[in-house]
N, C-alpha and C. Protein backbone atom coordinates (compact mmCIF):
# COMPACT_ATOMS: atom_id res chain seq x y z
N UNK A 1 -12.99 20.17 -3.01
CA UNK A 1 -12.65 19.38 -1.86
C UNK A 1 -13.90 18.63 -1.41
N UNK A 2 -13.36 17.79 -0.92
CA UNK A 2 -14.77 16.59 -0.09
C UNK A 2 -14.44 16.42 1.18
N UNK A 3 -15.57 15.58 1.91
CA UNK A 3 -15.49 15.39 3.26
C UNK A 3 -14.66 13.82 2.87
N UNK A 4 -14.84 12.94 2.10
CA UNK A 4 -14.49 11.89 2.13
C UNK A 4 -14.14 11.51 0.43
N UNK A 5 -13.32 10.08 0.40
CA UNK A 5 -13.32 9.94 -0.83
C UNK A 5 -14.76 9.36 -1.44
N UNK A 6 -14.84 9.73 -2.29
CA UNK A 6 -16.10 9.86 -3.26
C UNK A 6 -16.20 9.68 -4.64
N UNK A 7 -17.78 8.69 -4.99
CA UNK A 7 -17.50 8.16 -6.33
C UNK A 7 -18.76 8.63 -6.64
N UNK A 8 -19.46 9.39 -7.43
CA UNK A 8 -20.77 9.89 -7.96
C UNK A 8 -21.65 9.20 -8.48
N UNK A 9 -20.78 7.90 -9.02
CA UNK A 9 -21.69 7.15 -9.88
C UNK A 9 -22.22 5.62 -9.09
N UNK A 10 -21.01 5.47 -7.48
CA UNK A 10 -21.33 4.35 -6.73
C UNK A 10 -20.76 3.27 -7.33
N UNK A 11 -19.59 3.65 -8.24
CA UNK A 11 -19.04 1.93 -9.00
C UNK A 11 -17.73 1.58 -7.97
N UNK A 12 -17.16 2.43 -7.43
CA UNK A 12 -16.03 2.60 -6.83
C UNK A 12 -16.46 2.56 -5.07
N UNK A 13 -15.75 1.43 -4.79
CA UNK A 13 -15.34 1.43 -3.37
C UNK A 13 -14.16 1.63 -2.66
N UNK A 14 -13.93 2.41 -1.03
CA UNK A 14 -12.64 2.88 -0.57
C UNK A 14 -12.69 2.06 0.75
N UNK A 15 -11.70 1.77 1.20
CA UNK A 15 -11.75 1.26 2.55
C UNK A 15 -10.30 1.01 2.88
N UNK A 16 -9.66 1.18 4.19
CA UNK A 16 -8.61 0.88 4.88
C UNK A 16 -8.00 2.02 4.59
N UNK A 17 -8.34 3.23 5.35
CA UNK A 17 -7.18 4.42 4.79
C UNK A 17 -6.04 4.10 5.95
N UNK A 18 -4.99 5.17 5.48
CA UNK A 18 -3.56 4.92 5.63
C UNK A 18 -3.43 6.33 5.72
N UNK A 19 -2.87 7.16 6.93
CA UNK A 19 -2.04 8.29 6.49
C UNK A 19 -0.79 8.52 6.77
N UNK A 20 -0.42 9.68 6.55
CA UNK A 20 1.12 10.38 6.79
C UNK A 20 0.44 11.93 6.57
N UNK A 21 1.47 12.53 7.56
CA UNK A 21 1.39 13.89 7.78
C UNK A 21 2.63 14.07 7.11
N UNK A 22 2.70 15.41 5.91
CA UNK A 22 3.77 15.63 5.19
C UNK A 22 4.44 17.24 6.04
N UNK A 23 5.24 17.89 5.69
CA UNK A 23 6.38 18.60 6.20
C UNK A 23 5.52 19.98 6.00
N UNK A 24 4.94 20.02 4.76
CA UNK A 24 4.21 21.41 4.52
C UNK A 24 2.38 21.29 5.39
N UNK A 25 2.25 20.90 6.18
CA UNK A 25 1.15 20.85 7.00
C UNK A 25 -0.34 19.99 6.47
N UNK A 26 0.11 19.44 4.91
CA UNK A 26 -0.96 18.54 4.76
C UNK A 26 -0.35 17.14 4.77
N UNK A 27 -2.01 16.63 4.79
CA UNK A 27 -1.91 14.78 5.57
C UNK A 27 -2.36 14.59 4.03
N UNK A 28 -1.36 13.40 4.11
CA UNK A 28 -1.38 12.23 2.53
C UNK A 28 -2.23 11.08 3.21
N UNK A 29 -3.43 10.70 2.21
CA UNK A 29 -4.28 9.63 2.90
C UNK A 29 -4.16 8.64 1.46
N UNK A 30 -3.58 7.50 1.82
CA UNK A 30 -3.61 6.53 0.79
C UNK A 30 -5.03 5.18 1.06
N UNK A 31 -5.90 4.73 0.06
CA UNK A 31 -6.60 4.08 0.50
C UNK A 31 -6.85 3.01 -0.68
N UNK A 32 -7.46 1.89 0.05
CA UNK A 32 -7.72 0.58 -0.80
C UNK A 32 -8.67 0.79 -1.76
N UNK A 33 -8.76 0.60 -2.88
CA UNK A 33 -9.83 0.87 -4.02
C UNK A 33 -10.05 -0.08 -4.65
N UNK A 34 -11.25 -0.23 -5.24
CA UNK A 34 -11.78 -1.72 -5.46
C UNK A 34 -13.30 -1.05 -6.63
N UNK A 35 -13.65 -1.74 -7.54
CA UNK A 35 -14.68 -1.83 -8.25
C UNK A 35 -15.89 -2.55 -7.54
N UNK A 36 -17.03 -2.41 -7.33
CA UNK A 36 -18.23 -2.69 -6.90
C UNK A 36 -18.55 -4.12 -7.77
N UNK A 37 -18.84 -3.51 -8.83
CA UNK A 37 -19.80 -4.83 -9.77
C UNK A 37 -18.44 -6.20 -9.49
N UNK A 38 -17.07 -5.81 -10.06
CA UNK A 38 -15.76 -7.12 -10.18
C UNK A 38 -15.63 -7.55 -8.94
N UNK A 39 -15.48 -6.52 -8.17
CA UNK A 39 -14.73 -6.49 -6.63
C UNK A 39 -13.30 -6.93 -7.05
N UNK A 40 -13.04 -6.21 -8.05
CA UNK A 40 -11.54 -6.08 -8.95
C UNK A 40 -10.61 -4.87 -7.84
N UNK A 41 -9.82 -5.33 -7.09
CA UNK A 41 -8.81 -4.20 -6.63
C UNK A 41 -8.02 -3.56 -8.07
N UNK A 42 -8.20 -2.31 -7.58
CA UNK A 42 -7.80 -1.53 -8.36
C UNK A 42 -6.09 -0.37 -7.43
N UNK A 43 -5.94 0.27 -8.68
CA UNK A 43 -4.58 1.09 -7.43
C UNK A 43 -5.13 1.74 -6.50
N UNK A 44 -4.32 1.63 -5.50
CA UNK A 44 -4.51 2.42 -4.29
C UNK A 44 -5.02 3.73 -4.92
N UNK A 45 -5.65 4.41 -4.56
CA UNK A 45 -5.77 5.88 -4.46
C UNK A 45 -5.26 6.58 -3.52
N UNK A 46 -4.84 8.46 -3.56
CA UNK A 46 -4.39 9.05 -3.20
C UNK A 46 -5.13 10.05 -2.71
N UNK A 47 -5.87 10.88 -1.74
CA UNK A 47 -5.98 12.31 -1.39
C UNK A 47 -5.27 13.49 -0.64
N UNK A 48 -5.29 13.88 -0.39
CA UNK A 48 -4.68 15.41 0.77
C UNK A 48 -5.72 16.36 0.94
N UNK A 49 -5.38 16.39 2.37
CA UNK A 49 -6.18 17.44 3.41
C UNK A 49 -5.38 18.42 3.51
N UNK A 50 -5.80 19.80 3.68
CA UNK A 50 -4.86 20.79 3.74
C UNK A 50 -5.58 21.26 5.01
N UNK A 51 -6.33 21.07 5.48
CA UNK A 51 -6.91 21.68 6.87
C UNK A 51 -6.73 20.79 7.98
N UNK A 52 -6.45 19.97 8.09
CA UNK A 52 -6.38 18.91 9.54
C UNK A 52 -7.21 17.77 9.22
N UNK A 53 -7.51 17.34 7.83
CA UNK A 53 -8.44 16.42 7.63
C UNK A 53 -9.95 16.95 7.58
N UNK A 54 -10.50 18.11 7.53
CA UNK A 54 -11.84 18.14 7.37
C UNK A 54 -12.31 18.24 6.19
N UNK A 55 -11.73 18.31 4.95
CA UNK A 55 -11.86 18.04 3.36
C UNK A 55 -10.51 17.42 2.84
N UNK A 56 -11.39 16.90 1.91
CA UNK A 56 -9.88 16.11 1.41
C UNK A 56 -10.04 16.39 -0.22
N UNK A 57 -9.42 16.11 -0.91
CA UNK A 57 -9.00 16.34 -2.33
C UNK A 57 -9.88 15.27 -2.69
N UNK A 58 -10.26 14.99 -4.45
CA UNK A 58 -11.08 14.11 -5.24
C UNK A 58 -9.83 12.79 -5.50
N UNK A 59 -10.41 11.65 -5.00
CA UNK A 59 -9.05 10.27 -4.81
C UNK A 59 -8.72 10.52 -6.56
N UNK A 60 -7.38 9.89 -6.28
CA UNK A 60 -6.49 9.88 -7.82
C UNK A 60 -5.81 8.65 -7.35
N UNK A 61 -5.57 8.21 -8.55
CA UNK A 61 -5.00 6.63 -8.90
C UNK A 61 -3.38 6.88 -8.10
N UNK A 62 -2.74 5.95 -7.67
CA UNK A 62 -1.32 6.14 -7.23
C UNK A 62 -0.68 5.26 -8.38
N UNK A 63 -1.16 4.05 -9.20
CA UNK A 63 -0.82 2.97 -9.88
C UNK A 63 -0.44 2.02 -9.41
N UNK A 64 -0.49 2.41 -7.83
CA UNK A 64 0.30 0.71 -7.01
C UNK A 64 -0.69 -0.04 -6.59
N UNK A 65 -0.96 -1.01 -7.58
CA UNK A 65 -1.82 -1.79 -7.23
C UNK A 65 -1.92 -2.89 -6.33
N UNK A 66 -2.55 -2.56 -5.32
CA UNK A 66 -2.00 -3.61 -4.09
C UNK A 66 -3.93 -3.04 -3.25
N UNK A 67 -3.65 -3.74 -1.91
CA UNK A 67 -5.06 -3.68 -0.91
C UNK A 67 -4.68 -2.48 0.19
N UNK A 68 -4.25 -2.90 1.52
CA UNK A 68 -3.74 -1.88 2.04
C UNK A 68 -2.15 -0.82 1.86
N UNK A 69 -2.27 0.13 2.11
CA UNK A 69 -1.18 0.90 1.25
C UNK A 69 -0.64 1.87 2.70
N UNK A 70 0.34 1.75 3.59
CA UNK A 70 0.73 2.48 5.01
C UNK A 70 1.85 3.47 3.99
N UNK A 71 1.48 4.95 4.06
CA UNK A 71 2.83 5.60 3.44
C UNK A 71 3.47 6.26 4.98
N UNK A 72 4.89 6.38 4.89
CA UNK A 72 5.42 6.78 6.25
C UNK A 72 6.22 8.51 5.13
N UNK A 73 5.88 9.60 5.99
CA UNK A 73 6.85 10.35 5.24
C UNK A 73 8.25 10.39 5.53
N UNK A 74 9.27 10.82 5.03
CA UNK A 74 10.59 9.72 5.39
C UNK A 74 11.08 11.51 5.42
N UNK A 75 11.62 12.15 4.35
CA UNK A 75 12.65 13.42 4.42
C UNK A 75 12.38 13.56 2.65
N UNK A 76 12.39 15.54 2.83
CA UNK A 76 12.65 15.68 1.52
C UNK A 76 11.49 15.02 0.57
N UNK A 77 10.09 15.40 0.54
CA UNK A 77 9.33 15.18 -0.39
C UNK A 77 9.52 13.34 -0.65
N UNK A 78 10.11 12.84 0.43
CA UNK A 78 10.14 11.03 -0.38
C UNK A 78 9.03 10.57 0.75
N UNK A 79 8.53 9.88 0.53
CA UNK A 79 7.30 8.67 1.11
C UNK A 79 7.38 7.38 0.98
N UNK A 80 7.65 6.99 1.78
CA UNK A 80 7.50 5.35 1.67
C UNK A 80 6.48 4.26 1.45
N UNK A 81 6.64 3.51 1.77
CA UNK A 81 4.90 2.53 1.66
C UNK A 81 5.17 1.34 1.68
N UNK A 82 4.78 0.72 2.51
CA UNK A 82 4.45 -0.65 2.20
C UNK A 82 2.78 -1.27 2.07
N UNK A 83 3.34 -2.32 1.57
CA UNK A 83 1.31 -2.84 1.16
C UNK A 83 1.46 -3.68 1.18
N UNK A 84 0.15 -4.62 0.69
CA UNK A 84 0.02 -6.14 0.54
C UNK A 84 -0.63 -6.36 -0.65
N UNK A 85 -0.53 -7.14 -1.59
CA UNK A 85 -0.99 -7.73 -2.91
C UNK A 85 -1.10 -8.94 -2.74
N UNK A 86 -2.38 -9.40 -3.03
CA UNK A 86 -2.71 -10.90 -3.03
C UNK A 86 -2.65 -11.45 -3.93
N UNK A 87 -2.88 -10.85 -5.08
CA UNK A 87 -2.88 -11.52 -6.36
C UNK A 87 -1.50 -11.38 -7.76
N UNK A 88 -1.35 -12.48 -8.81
CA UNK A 88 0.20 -12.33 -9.33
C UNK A 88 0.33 -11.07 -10.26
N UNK A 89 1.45 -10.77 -9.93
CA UNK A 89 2.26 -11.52 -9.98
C UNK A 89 2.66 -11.90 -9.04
N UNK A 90 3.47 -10.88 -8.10
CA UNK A 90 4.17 -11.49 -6.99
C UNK A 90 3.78 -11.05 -5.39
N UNK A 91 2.74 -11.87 -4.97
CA UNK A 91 1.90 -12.02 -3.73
C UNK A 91 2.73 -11.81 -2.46
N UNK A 92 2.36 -10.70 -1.65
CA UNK A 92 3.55 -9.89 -0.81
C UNK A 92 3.28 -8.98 0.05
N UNK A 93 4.17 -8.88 0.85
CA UNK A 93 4.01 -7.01 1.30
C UNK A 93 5.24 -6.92 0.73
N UNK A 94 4.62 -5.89 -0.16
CA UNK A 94 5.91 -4.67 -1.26
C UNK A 94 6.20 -3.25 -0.19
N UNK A 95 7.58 -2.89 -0.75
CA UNK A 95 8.04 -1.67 -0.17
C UNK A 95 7.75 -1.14 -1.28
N UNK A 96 7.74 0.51 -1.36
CA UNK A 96 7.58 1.37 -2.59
C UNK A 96 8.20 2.59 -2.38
N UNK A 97 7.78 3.47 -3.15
CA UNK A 97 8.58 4.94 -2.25
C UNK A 97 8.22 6.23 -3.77
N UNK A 98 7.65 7.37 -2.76
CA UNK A 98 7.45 8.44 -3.84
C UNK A 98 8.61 9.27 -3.58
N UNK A 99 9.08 9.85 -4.52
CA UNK A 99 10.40 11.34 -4.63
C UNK A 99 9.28 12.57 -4.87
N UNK A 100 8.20 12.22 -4.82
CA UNK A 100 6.93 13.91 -5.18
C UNK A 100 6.08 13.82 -3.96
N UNK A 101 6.42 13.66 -2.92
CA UNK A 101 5.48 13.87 -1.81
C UNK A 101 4.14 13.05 -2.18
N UNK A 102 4.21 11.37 -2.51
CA UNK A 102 3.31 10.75 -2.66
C UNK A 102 2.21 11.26 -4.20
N UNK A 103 2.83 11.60 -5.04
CA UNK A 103 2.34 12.10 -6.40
C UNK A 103 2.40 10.57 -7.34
N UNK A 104 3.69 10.50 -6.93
CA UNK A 104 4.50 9.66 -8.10
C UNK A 104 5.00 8.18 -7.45
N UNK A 105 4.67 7.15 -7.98
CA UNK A 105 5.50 5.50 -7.48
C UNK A 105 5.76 5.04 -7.92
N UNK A 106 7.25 4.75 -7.57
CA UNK A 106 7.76 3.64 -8.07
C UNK A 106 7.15 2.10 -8.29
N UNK A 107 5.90 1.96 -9.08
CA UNK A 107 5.08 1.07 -8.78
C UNK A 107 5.48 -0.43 -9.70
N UNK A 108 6.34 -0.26 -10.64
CA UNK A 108 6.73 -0.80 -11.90
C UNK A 108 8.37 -1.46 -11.23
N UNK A 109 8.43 -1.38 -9.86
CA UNK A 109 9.52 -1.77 -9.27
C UNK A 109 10.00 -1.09 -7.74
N UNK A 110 8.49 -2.37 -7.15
CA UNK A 110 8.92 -2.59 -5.14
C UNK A 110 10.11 -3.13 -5.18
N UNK A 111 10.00 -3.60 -4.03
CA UNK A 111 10.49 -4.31 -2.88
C UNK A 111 9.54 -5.47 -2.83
N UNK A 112 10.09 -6.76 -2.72
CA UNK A 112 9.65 -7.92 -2.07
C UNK A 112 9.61 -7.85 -0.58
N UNK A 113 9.32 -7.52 0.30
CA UNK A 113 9.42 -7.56 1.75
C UNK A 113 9.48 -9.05 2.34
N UNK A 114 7.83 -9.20 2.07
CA UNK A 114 7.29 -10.69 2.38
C UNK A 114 6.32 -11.28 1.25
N UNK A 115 7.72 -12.35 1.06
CA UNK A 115 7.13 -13.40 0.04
C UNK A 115 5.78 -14.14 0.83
N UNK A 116 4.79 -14.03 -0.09
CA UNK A 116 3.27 -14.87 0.50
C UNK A 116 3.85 -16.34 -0.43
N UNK A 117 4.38 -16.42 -1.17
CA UNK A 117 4.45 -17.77 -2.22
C UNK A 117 5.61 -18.59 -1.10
N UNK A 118 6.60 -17.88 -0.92
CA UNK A 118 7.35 -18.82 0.11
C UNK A 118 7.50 -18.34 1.31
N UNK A 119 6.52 -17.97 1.76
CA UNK A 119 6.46 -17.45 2.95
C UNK A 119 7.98 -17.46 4.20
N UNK A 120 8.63 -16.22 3.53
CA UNK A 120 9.61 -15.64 4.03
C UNK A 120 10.33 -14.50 3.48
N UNK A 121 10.51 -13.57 4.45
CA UNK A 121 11.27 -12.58 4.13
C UNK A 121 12.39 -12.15 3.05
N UNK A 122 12.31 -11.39 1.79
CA UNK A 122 13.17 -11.31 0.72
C UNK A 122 14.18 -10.33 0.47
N UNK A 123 13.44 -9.34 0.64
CA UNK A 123 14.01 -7.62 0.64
C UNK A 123 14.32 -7.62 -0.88
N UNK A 124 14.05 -8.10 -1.71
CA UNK A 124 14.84 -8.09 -3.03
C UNK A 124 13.85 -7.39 -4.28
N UNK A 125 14.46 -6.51 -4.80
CA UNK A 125 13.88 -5.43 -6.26
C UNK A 125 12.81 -6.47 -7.27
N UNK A 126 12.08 -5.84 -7.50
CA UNK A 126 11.42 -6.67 -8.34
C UNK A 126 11.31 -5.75 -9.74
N UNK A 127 10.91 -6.53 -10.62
CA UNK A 127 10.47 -5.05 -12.10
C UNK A 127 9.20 -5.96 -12.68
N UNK A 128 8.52 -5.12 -12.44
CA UNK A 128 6.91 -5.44 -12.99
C UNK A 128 6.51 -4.46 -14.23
N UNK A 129 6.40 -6.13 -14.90
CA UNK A 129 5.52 -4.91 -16.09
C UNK A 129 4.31 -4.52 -16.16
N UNK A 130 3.64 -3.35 -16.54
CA UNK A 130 2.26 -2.89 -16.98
C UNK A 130 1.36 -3.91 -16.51
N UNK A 131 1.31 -4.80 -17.41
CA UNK A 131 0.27 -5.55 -17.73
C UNK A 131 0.09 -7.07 -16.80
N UNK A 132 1.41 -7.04 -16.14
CA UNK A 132 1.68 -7.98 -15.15
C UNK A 132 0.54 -7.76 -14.00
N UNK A 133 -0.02 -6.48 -13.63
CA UNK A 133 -0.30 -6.44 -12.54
C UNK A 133 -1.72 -6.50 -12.78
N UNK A 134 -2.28 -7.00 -13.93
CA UNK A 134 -3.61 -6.87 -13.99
C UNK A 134 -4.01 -8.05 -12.95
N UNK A 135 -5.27 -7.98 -12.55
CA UNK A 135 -5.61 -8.92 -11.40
C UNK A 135 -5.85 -10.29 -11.72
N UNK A 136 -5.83 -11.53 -11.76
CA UNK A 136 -5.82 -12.88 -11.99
C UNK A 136 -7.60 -13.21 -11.48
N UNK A 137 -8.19 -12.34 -12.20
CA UNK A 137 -10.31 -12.82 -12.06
C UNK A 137 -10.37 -13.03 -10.36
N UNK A 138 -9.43 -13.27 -9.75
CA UNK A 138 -10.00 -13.64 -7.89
C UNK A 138 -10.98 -12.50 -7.51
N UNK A 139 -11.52 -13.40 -6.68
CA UNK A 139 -12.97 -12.16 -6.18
C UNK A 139 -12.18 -12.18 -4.83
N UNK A 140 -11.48 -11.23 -4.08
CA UNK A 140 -10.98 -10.87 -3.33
C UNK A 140 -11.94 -10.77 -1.85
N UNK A 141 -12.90 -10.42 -2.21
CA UNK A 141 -13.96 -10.45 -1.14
C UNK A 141 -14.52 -12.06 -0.19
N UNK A 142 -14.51 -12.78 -1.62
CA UNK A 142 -15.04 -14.31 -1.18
C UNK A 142 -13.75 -15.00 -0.22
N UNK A 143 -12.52 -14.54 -0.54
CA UNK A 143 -11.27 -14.93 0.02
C UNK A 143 -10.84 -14.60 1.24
N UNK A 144 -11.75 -13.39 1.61
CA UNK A 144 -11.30 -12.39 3.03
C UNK A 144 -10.85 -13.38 4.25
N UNK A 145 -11.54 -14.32 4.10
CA UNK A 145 -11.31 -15.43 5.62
C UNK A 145 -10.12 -16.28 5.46
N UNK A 146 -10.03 -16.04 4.16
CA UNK A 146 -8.77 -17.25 4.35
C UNK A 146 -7.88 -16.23 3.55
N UNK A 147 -7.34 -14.89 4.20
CA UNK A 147 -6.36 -14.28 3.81
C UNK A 147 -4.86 -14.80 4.79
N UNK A 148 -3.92 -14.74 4.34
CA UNK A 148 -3.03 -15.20 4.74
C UNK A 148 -1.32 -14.76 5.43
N UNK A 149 -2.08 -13.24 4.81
CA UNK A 149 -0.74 -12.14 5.24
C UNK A 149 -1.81 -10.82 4.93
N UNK A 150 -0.74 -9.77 5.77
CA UNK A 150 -1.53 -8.35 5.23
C UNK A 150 -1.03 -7.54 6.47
N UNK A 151 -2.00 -6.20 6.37
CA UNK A 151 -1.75 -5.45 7.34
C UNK A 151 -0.58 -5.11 7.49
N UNK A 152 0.17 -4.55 6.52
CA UNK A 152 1.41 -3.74 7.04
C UNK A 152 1.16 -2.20 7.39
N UNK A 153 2.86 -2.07 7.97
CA UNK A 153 2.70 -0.64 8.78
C UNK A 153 4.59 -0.57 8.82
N UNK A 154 4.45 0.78 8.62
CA UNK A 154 5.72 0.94 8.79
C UNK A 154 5.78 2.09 10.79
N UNK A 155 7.28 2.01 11.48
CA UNK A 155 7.63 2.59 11.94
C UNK A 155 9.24 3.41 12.25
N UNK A 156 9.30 4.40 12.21
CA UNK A 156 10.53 4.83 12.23
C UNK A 156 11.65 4.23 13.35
N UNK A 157 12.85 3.83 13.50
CA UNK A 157 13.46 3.26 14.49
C UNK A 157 14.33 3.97 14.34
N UNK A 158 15.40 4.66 13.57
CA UNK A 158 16.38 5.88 13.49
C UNK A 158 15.79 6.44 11.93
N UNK A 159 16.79 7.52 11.70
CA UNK A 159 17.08 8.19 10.56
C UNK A 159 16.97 7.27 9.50
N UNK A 160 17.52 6.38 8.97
CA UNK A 160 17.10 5.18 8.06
C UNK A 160 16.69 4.22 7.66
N UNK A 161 16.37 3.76 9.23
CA UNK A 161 16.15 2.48 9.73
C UNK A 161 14.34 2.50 10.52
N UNK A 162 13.90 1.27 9.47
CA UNK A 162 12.44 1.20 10.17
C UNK A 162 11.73 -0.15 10.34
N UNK A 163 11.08 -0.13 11.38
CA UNK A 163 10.35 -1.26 11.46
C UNK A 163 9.17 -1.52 10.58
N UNK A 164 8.50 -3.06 9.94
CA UNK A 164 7.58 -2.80 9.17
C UNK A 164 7.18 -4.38 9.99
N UNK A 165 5.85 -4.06 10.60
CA UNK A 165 4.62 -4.98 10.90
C UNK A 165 3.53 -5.46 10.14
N UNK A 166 3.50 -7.05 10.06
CA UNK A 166 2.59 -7.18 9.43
C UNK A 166 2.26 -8.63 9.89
N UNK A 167 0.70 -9.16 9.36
CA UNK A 167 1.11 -10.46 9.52
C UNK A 167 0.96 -11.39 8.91
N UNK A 168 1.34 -12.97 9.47
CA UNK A 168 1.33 -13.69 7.81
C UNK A 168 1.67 -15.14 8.63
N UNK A 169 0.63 -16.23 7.86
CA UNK A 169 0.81 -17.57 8.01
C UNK A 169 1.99 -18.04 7.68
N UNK A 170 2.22 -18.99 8.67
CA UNK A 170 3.42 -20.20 8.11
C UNK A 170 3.17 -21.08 8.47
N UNK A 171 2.99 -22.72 7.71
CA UNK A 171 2.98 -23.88 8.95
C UNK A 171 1.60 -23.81 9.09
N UNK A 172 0.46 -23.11 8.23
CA UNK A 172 -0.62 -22.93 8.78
C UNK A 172 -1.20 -22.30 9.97
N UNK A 173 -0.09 -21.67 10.92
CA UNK A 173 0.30 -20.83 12.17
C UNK A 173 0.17 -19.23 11.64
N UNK A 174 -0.66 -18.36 12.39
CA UNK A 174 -0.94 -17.13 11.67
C UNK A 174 -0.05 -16.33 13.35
N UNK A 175 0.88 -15.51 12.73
CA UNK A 175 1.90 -14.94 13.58
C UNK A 175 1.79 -13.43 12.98
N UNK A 176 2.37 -12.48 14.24
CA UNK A 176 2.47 -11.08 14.16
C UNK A 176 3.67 -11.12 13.49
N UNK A 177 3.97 -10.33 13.21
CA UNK A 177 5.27 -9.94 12.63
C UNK A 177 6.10 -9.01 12.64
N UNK A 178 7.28 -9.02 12.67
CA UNK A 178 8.05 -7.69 12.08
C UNK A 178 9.31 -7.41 12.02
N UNK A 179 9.95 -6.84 11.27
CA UNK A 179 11.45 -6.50 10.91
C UNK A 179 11.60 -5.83 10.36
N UNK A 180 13.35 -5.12 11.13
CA UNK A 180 13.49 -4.27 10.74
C UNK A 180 14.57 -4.28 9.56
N UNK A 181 14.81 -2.62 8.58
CA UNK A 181 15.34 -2.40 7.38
C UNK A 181 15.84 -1.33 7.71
N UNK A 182 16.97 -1.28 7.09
CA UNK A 182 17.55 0.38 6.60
C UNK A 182 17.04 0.93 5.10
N UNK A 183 17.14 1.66 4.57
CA UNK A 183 16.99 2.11 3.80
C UNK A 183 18.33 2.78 3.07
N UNK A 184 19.23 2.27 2.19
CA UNK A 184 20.47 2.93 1.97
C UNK A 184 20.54 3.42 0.58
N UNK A 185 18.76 3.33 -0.07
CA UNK A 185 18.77 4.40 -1.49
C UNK A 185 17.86 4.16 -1.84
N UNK A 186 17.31 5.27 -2.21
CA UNK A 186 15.97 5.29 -2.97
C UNK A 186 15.95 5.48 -4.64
């Protein structure tokens, strides 16, 4: 266990954690991961605290490759998530969802939430292949100022139904956001 996520060799950077408190008393911390030398986003990583957060597990890959990663725990070992991906294939806040208490993602097939290409709301399945999601060379860092959407978050509004905040240009107009979804299968 560690106090924090941790890279020995210093090639690996973490930033923007995300948690959820799961049913059996540990917190799922999902966080942004990124290469030092590329400043290549890489998949989110994953840890768990089993004490209240004062050690956490050694980060592990989730495969959803995206920047910020909000998991909400939903019922029954499933986790949700939404994120933001800037780069193609398809530039967004994605929905996602684990059936292993955040082990396992459906990463090879979100949710479109919010289209960044036509900036508007989709809700529609996507299927990504492997190799689709490799990153398109952008230095993500040089871009930070002129990001254009991001920052999602999910909140519960009933049993199936949740709100997801985020925000995102239109019109050149940078607006809060948010809407709500049911969820009628995972």
């Amino acid at each position: 266990m560690h106090q924090r996520p941790y890279d020995a060799r210093g090639n690996v950077g973490y930033g923007d954690v995300r948690l959820t408190a799961l049913p059996d008393g540990k917190i799922l911390m999902l966080v942004w991961t990124w290469l030092y030398t590329t400043e290549e986003t890489q998949s989110a990583h994953r840890c768990l605290s089993a004490d209240g957060g004062l050690t956490w597990t050694q980060p592990e890959p989730t495969n959803v490759r995206c920047q910020i990663m909000s998991p909400f725990y939903h019922k029954e070992d499933v986790v949700i998530a939404v994120s933001n991906l800037r780069t193609p294939p398809v530039p967004g806040i994605h929905l996602v969802f684990s059936r292993t208490a955040g082990k396992e993602w459906n990463a090879d097939s979100p949710v479109l939430m919010w289209d960044a290409v036509h900036e508007q709301m989709q809700g529609k399945s996507l299927k990504i292949k492997g190799s689709a999601m490799d990153e398109a060379q952008e230095k993500i860092w040089k871009s930070l100022p002129g990001f254009t959407f991001g920052t999602p978050d999910l909140l519960r509004i009933e049993e199936n139904q949740f709100l997801l905040s985020y925000y995102a240009t239109k019109d050149k107009v940078m607006h809060a956001r948010a809407c709500s979804f049911e969820l009628l299968e995972l």
